[in-house]
C-alpha atoms as a PDB file:
ATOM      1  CA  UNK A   1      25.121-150.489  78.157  1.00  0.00           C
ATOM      2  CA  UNK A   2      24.829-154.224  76.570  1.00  0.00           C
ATOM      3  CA  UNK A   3      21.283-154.309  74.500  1.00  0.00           C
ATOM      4  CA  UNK A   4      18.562-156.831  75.447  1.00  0.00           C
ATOM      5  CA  UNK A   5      16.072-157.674  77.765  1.00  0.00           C
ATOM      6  CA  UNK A   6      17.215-158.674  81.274  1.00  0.00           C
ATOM      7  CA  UNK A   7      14.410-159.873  83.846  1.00  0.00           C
ATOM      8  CA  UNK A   8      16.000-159.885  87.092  1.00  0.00           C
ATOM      9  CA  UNK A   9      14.241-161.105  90.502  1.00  0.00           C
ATOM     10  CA  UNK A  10      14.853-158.733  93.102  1.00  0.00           C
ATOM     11  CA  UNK A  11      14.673-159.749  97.213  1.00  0.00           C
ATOM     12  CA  UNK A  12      13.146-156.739  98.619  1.00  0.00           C
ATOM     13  CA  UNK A  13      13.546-157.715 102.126  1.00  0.00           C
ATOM     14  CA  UNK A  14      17.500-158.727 101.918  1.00  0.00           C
ATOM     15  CA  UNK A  15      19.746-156.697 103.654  1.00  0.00           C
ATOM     16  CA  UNK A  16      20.392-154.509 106.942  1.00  0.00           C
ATOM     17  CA  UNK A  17      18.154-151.580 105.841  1.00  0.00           C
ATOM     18  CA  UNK A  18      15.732-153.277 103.694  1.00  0.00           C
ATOM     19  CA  UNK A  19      13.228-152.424 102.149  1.00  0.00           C
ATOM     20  CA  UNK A  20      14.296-149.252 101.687  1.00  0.00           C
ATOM     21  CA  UNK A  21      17.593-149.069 100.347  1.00  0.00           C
ATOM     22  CA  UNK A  22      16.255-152.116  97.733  1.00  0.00           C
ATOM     23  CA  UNK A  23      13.275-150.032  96.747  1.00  0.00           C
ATOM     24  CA  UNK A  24      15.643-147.363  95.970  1.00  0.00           C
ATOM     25  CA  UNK A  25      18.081-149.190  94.815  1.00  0.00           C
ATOM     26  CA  UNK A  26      15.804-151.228  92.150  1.00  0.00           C
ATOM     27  CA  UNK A  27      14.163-147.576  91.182  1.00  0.00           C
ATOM     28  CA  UNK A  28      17.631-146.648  90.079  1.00  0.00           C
ATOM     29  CA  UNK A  29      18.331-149.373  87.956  1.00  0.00           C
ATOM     30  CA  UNK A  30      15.013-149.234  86.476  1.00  0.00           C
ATOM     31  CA  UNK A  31      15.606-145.747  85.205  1.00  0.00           C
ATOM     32  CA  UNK A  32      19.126-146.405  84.217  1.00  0.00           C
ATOM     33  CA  UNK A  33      18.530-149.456  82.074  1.00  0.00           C
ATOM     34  CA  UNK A  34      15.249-149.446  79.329  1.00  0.00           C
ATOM     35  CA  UNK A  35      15.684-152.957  78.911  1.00  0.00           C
ATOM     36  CA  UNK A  36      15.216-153.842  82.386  1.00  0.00           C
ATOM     37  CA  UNK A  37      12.404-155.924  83.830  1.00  0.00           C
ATOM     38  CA  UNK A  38      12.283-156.950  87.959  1.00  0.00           C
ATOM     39  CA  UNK A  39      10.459-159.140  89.312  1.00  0.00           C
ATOM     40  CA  UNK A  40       9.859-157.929  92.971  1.00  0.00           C
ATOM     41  CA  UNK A  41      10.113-160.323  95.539  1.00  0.00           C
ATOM     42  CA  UNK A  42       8.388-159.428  98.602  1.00  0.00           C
ATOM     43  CA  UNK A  43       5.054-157.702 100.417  1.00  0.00           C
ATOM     44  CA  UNK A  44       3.062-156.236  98.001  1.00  0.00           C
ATOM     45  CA  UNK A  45       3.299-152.919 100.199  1.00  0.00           C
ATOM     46  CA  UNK A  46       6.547-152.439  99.793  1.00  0.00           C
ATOM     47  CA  UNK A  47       6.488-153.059  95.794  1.00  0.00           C
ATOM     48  CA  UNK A  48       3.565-151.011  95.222  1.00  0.00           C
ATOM     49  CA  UNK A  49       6.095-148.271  96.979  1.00  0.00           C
ATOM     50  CA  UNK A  50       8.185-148.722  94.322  1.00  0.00           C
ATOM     51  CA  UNK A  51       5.876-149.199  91.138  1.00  0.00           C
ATOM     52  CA  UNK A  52       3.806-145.766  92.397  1.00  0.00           C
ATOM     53  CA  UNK A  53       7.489-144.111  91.964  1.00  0.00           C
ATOM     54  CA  UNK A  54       7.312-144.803  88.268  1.00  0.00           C
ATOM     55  CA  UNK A  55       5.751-143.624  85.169  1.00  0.00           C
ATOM     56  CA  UNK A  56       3.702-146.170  83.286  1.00  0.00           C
ATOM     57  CA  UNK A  57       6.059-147.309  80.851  1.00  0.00           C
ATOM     58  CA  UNK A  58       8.063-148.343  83.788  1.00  0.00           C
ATOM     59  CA  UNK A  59       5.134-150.142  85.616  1.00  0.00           C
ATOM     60  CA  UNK A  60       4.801-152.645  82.917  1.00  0.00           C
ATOM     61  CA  UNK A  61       8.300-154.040  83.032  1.00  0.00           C
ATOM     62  CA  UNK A  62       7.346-154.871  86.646  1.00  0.00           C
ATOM     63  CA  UNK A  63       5.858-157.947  88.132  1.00  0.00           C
ATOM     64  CA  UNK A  64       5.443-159.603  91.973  1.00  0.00           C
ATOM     65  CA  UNK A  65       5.885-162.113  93.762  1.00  0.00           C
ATOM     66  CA  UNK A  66       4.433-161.588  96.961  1.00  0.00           C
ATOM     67  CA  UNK A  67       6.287-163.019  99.895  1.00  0.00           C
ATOM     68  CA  UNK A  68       6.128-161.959 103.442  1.00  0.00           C
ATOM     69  CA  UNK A  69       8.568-164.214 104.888  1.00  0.00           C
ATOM     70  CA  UNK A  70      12.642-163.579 105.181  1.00  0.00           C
ATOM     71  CA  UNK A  71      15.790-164.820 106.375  1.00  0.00           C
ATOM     72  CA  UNK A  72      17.650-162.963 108.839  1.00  0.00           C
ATOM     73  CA  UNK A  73      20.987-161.422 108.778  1.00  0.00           C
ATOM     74  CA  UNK A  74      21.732-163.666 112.177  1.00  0.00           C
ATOM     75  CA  UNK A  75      19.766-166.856 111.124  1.00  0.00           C
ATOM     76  CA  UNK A  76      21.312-169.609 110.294  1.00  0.00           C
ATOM     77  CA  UNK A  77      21.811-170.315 106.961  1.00  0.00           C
ATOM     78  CA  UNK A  78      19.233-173.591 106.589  1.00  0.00           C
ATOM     79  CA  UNK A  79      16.566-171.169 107.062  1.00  0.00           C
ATOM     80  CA  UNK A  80      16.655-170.728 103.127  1.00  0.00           C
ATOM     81  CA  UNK A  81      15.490-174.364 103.191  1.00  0.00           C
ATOM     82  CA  UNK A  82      11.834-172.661 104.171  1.00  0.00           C
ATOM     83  CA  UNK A  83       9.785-170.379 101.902  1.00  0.00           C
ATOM     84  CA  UNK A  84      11.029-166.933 102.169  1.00  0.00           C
ATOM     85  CA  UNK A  85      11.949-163.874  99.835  1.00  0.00           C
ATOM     86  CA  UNK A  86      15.226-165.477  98.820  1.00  0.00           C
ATOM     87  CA  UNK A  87      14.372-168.943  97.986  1.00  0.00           C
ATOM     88  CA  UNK A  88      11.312-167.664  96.144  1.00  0.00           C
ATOM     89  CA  UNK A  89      13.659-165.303  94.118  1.00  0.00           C
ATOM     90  CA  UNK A  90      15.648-168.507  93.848  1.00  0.00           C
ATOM     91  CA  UNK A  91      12.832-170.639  92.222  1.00  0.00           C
ATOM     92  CA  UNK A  92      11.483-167.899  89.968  1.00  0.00           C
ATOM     93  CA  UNK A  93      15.203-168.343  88.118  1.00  0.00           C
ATOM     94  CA  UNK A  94      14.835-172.051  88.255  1.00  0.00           C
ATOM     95  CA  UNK A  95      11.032-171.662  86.611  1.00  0.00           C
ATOM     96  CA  UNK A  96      12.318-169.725  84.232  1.00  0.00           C
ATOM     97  CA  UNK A  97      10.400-166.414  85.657  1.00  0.00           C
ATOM     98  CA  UNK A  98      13.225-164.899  85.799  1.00  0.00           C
ATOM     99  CA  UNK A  99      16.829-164.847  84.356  1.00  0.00           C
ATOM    100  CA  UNK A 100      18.792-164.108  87.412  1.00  0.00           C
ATOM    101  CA  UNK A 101      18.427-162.677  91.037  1.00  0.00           C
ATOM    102  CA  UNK A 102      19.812-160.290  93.102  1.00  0.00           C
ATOM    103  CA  UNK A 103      19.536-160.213  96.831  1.00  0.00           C
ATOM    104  CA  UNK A 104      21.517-158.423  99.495  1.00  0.00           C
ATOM    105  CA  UNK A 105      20.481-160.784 102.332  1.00  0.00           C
ATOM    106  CA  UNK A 106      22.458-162.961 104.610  1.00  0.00           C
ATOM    107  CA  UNK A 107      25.503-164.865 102.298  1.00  0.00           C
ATOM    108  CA  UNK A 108      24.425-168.371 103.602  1.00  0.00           C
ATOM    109  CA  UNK A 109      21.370-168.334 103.180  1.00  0.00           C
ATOM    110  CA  UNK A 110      21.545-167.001  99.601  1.00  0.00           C
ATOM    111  CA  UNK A 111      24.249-169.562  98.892  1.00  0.00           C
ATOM    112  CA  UNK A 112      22.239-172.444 100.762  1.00  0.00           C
ATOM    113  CA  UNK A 113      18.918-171.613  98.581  1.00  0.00           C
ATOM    114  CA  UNK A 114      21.052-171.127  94.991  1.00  0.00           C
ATOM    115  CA  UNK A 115      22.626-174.426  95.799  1.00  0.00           C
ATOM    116  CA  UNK A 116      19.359-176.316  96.546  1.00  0.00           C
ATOM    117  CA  UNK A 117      17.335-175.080  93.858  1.00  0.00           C
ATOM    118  CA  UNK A 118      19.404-174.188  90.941  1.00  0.00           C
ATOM    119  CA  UNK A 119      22.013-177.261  91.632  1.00  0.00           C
ATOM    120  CA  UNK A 120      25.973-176.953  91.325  1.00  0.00           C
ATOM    121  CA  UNK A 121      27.931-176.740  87.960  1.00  0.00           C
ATOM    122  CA  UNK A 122      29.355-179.740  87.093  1.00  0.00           C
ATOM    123  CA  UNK A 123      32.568-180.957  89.159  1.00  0.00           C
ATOM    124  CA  UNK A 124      31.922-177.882  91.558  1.00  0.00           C
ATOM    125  CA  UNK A 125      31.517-179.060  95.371  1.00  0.00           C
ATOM    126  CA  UNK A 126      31.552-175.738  96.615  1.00  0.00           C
ATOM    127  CA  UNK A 127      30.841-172.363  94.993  1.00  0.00           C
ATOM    128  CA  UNK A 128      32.307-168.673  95.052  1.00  0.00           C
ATOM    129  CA  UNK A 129      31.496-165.603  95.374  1.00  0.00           C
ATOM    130  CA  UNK A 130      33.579-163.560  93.351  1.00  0.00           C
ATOM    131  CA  UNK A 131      33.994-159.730  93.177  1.00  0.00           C
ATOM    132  CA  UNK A 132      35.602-157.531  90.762  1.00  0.00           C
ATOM    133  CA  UNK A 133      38.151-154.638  91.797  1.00  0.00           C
ATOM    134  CA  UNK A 134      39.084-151.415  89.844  1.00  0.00           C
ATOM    135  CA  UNK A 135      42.906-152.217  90.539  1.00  0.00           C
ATOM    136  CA  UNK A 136      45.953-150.200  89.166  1.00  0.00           C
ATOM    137  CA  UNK A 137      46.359-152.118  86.107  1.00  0.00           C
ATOM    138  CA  UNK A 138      43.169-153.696  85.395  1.00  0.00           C
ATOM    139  CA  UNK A 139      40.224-154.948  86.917  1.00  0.00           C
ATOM    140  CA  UNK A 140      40.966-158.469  88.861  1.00  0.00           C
ATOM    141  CA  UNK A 141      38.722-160.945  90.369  1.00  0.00           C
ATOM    142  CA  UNK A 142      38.931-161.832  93.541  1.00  0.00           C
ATOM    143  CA  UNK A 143      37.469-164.772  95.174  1.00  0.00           C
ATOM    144  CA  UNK A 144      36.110-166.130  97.463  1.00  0.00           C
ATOM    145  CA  UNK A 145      34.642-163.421  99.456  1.00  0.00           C
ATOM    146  CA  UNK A 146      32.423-164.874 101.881  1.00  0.00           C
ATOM    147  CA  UNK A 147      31.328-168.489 100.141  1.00  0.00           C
ATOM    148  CA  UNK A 148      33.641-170.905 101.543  1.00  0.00           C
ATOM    149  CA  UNK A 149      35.294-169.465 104.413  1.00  0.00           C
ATOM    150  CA  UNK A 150      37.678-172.811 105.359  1.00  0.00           C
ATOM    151  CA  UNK A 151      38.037-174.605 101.633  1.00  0.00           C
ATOM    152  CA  UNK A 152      40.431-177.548 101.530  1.00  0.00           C
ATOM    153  CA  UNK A 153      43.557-177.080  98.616  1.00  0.00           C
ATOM    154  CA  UNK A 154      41.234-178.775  95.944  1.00  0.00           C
ATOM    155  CA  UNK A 155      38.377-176.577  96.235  1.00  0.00           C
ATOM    156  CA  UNK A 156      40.782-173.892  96.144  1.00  0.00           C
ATOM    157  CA  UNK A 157      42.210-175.179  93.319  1.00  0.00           C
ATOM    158  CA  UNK A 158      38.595-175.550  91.573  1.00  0.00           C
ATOM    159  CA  UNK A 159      37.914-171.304  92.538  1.00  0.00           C
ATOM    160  CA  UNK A 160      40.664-170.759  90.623  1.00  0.00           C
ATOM    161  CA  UNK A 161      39.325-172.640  87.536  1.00  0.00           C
ATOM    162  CA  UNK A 162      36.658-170.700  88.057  1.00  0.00           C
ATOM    163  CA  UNK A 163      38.105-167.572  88.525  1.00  0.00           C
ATOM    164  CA  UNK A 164      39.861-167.848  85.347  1.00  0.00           C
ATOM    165  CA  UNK A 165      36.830-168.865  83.322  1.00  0.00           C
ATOM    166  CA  UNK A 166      34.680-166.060  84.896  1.00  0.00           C
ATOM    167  CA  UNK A 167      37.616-163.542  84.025  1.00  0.00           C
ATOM    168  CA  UNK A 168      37.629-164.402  80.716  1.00  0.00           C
ATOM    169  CA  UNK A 169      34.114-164.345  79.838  1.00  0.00           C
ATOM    170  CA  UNK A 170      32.652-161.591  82.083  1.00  0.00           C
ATOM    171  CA  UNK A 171      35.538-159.000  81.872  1.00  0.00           C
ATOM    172  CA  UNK A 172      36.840-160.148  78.263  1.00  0.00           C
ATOM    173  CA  UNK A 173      40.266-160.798  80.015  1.00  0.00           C
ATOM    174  CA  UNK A 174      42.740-162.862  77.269  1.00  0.00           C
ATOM    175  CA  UNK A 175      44.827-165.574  79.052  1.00  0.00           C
ATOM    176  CA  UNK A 176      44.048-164.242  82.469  1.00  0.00           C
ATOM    177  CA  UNK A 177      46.807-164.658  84.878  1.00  0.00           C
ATOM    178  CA  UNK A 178      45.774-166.650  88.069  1.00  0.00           C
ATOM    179  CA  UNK A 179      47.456-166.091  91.413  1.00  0.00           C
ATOM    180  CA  UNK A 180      47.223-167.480  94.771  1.00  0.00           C
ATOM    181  CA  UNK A 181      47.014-165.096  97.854  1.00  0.00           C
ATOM    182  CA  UNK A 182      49.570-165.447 100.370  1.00  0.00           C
ATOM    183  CA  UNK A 183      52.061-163.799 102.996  1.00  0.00           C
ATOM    184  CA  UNK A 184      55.246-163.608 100.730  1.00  0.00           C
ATOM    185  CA  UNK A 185      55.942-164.783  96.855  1.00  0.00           C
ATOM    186  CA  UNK A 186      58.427-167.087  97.602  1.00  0.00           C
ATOM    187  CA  UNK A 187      57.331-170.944  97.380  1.00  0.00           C
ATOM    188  CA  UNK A 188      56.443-172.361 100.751  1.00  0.00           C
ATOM    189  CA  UNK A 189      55.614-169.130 102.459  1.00  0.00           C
ATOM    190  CA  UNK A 190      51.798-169.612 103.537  1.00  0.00           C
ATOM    191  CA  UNK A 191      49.536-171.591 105.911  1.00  0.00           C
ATOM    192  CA  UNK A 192      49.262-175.274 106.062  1.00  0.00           C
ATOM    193  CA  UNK A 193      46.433-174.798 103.306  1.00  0.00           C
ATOM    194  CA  UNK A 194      47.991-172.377 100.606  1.00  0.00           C
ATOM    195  CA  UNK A 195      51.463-174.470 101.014  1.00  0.00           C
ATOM    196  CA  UNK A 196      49.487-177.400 100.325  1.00  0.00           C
ATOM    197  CA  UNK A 197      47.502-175.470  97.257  1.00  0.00           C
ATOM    198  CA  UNK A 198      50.409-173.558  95.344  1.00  0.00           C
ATOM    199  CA  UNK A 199      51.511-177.019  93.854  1.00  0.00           C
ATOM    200  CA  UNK A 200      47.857-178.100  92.829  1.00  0.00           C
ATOM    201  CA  UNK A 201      47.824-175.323  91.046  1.00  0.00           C
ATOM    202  CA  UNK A 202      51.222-175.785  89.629  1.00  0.00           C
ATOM    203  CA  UNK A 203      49.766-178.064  87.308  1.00  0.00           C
ATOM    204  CA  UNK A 204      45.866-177.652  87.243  1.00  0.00           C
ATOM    205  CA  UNK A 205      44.624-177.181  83.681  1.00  0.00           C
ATOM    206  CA  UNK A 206      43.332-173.805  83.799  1.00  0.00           C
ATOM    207  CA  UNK A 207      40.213-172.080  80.776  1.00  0.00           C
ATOM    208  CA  UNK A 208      40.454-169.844  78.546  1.00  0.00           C
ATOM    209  CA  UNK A 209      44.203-169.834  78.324  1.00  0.00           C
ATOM    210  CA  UNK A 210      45.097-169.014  81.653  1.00  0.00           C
ATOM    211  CA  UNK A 211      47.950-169.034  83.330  1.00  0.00           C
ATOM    212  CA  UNK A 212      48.842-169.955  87.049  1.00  0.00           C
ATOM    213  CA  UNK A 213      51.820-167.468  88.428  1.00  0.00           C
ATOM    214  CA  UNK A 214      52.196-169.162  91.855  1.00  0.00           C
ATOM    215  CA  UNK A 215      52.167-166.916  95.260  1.00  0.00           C
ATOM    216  CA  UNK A 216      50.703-163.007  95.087  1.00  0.00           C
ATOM    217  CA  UNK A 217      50.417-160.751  98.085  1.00  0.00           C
ATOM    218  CA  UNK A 218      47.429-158.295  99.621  1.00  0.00           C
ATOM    219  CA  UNK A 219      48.950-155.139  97.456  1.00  0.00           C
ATOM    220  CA  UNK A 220      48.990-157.124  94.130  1.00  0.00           C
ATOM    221  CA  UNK A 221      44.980-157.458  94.403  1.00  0.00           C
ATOM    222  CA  UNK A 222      44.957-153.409  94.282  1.00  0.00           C
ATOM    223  CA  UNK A 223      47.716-153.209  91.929  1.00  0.00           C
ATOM    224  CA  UNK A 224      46.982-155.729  89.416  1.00  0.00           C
ATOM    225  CA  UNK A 225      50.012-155.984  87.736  1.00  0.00           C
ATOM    226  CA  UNK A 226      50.484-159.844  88.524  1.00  0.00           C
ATOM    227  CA  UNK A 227      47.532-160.985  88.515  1.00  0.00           C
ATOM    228  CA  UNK A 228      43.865-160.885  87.037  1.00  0.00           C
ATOM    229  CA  UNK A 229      42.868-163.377  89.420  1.00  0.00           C
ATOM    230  CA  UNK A 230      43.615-163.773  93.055  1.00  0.00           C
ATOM    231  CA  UNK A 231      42.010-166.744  94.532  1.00  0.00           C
ATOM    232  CA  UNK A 232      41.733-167.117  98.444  1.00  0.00           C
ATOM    233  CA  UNK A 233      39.449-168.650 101.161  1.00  0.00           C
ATOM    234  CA  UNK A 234      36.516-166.797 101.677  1.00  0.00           C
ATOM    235  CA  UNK A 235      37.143-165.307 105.302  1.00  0.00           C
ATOM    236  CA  UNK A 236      40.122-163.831 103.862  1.00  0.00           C
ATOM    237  CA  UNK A 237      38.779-162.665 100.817  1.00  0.00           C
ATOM    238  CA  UNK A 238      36.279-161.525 102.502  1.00  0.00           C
ATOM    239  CA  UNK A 239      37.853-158.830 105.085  1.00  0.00           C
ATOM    240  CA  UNK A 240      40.527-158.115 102.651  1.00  0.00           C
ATOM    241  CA  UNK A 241      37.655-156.927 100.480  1.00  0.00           C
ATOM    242  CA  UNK A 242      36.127-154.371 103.285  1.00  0.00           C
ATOM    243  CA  UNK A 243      39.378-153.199 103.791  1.00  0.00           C
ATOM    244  CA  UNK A 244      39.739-151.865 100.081  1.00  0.00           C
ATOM    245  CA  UNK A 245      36.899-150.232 100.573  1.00  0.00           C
ATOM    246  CA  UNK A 246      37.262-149.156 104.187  1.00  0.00           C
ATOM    247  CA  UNK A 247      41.004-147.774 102.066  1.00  0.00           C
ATOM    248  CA  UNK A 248      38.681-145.954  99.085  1.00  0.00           C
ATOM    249  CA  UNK A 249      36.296-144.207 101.924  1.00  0.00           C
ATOM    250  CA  UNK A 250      39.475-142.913 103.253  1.00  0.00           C
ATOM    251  CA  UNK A 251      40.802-141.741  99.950  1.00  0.00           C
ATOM    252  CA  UNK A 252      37.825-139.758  99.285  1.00  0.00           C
ATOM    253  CA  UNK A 253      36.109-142.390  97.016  1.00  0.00           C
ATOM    254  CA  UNK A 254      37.384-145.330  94.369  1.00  0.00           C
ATOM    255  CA  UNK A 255      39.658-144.515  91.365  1.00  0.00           C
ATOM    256  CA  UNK A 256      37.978-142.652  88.718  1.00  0.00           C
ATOM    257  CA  UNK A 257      38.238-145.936  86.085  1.00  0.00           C
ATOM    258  CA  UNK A 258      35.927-147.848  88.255  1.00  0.00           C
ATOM    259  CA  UNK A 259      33.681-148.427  90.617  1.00  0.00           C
ATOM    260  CA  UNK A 260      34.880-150.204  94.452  1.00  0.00           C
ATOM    261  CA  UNK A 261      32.712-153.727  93.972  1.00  0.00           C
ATOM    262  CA  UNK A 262      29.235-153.367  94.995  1.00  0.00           C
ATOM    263  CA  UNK A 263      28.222-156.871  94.130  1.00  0.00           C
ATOM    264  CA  UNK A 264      29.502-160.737  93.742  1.00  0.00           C
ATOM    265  CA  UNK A 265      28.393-162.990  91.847  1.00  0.00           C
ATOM    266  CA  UNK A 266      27.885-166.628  92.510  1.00  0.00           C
ATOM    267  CA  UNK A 267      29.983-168.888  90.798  1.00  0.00           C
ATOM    268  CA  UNK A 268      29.792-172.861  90.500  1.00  0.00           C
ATOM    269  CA  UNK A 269      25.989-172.449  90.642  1.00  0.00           C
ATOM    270  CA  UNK A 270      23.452-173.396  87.876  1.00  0.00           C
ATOM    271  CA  UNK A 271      22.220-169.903  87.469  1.00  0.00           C
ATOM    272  CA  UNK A 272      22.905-166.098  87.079  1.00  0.00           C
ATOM    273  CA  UNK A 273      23.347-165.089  91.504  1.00  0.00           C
ATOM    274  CA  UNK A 274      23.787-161.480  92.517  1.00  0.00           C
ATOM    275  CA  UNK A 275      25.044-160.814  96.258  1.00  0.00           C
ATOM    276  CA  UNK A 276      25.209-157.661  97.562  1.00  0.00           C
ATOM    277  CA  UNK A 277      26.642-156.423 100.770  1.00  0.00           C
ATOM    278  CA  UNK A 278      24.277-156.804 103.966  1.00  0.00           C
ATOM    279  CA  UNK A 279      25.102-153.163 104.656  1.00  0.00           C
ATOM    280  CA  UNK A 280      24.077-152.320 100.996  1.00  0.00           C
ATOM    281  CA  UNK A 281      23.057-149.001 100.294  1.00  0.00           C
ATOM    282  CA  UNK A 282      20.878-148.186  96.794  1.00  0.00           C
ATOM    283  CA  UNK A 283      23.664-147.428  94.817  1.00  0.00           C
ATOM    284  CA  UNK A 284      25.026-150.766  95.580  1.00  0.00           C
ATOM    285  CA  UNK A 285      21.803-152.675  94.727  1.00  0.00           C
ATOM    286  CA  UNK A 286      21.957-150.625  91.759  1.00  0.00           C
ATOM    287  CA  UNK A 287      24.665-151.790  90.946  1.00  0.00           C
ATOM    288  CA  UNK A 288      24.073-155.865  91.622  1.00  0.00           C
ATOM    289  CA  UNK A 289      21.015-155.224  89.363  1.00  0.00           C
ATOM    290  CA  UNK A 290      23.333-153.894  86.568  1.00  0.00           C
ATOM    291  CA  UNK A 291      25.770-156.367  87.144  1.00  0.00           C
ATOM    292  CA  UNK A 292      23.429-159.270  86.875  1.00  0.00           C
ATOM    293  CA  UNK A 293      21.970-157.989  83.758  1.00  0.00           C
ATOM    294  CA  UNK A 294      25.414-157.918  82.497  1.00  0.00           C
ATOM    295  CA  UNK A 295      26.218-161.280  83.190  1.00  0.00           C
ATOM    296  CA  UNK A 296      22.555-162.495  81.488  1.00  0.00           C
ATOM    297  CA  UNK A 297      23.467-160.419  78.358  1.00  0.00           C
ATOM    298  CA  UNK A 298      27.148-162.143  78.312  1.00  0.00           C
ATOM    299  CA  UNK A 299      25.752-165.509  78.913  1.00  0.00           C
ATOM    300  CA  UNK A 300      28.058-165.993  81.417  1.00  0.00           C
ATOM    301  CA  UNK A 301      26.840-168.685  83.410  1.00  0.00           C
ATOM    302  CA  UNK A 302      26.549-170.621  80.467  1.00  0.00           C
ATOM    303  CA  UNK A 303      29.795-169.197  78.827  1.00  0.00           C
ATOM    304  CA  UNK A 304      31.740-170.320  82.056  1.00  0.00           C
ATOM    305  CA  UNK A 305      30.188-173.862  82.144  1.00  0.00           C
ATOM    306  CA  UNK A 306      30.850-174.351  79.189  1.00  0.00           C
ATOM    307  CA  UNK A 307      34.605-173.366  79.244  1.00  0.00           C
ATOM    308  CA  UNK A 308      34.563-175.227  82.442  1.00  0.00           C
ATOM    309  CA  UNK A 309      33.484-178.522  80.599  1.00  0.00           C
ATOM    310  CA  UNK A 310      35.957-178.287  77.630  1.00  0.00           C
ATOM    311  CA  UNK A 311      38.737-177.857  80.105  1.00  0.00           C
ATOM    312  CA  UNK A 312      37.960-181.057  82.257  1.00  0.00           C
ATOM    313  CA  UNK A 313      37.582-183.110  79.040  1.00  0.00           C
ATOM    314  CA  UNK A 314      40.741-181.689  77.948  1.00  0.00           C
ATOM    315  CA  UNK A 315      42.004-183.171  81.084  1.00  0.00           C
ATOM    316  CA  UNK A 316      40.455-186.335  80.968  1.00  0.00           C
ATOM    317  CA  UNK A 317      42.023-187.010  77.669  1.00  0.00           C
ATOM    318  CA  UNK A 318      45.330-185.568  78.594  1.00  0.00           C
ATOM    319  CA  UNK A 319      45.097-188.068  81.436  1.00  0.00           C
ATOM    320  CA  UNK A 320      44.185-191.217  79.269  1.00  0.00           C
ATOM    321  CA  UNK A 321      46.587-190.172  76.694  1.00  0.00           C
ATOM    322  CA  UNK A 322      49.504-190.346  79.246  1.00  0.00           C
ATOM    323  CA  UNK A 323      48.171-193.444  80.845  1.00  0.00           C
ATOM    324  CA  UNK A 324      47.538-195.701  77.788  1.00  0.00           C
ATOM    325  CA  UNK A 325      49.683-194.755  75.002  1.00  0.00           C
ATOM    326  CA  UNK A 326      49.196-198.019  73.268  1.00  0.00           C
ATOM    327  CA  UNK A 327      46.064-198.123  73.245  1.00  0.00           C
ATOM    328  CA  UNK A 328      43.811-198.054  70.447  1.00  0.00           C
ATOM    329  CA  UNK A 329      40.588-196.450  70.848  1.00  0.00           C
ATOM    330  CA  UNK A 330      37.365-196.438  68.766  1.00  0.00           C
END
């Protein structure tokens, strides 16, 4: 486990079964992780349920925010505009109360309230929620599952940016190798949307050394051997995803190497953004605790936007450079 203190805000009342599967959840990570501090989001009920579960050195790496109000799994996802558990999770990152939140509440609205109150990385229109699978030959990121569910070709070109920039700094992955999910390999096989994206990507400077490797199928994101990346709209991404893990239930569990993904985090926001599965259960908001810690410890929001702004300078100058040759500049 990665050494230093991690304060993450937790949304006790996000998810199908919530509060309970959060309060057990956040119990878990609290044990697992001594350098772990939550802030609790929610009725002070249900926190003081979870702080009378621990011994006192535990107790005092725990604060809350008391918040009765939530979103709903069915609402509709400007409800986050209003106060509520998520958007006060939201602005306790912003404040600077916390370093990054978790909540297993409804995708909009967790999306809607990052966006409005921790603002969009630079160049980033829409964000993505990106999850990490214990494939064959390495772990690759997969996105979007569940933030963009009908992206035009550009945005899809800007997830894979991304992608690549969160692959490389999160999972250590050297020159990750980008592909683009499809229904064949060949060039021109795909919807109206992916035939108009493979050649954007073609030639979209890419972080961290990446490289684009055009068209990859549904068995290369288990496999890994093509790609580290797989980039895709999010209702795609998005069932694909359950059906990996609807495929691990039936095996009897996920490969030994690694855990099925629990969490996804939130990329092309200003902020460290945990989302966990509606129908989480405590070992999954476990593990979106753990996994935003990670991502605090690693920097990686700033780490990303930061590889994120090299590479569109890069480009900027590439473009001048090819556009005024003669010109002398000062």
């Amino acid at each position: 486990m990665e050494p230093g203190a991690a304060r993450i805000a937790v949304d006790l009342l996000g998810g199908d079964d919530a509060p309970a599967v959060v309060v057990d959840g956040a119990l878990r990570a609290m044990r697992a992780d001594p350098d772990l501090h939550l802030l609790l989001v929610g009725p002070t009920e249900v926190a003081d349920e979870l702080i009378a579960a621990l011994d006192p050195a535990q107790r005092a790496r725990i604060t809350v925010r008391p918040v009765r109000d939530v979103v709903g799994m069915a609402d509709h996802p400007s409800a986050a505009r209003a106060e509520s558990t998520v958007r006060a999770a939201v602005t306790a990152v912003r404040d600077g109360t916390a370093d990054a939140l978790v909540s297993a509440g409804a995708t909009g609205a967790t999306v809607t309230a990052a966006v409005l109150g921790l603002g969009r990385s630079p160049e980033i229109r829409q964000p993505a929620l990106a999850a990490t699978l214990p494939a064959v030959a390495g772990p690759v990121v997969l996105l979007d599952v569940g933030g963009s569910l009908e992206p035009r070709p550009a945005t899809l070109a800007r997830h894979a940016v991304l992608g690549a920039a969160y692959a490389a700094v999160a999972h250590s992955i050297a020159a990750p190798r980008v592909g683009l999910l499809s229904v064949g390999t060949e060039a021109g096989k795909g919807d109206r949307v992916r035939r108009a994206t493979d050649p954007l990507l073609a030639v979209e400077p890419l972080p961290g050394g990446a490289r684009y490797v055009g068209l990859v199928e549904g068995y290369d994101v288990a496999l890994g051997a093509r790609a580290d990346v797989v980039v895709t709209d999010g209702f795609t991404g998005n069932v694909l995803l359950k059906a990996i893990e609807g495929a691990y239930a039936m095996a009897g569990g996920p490969p030994a190497e690694g855990g099925a993904p629990r969490a996804a985090a939130l990329l092309g926001v200003a902020g460290t953004v945990v989302v966990c599965h509606g129908s989480a259960r405590a070992d999954d908001v476990a593990s979106g605790i753990a996994l935003a810690a990670h991502l605090w410890r690693r920097r990686a929001t700033d780490l990303v936007s930061a590889l994120l702004d090299r590479d569109a300078a890069t480009d900027r100058t590439d473009r001048t450079d090819r556009s005024t040759d003669t010109e002398v500049r000062t």
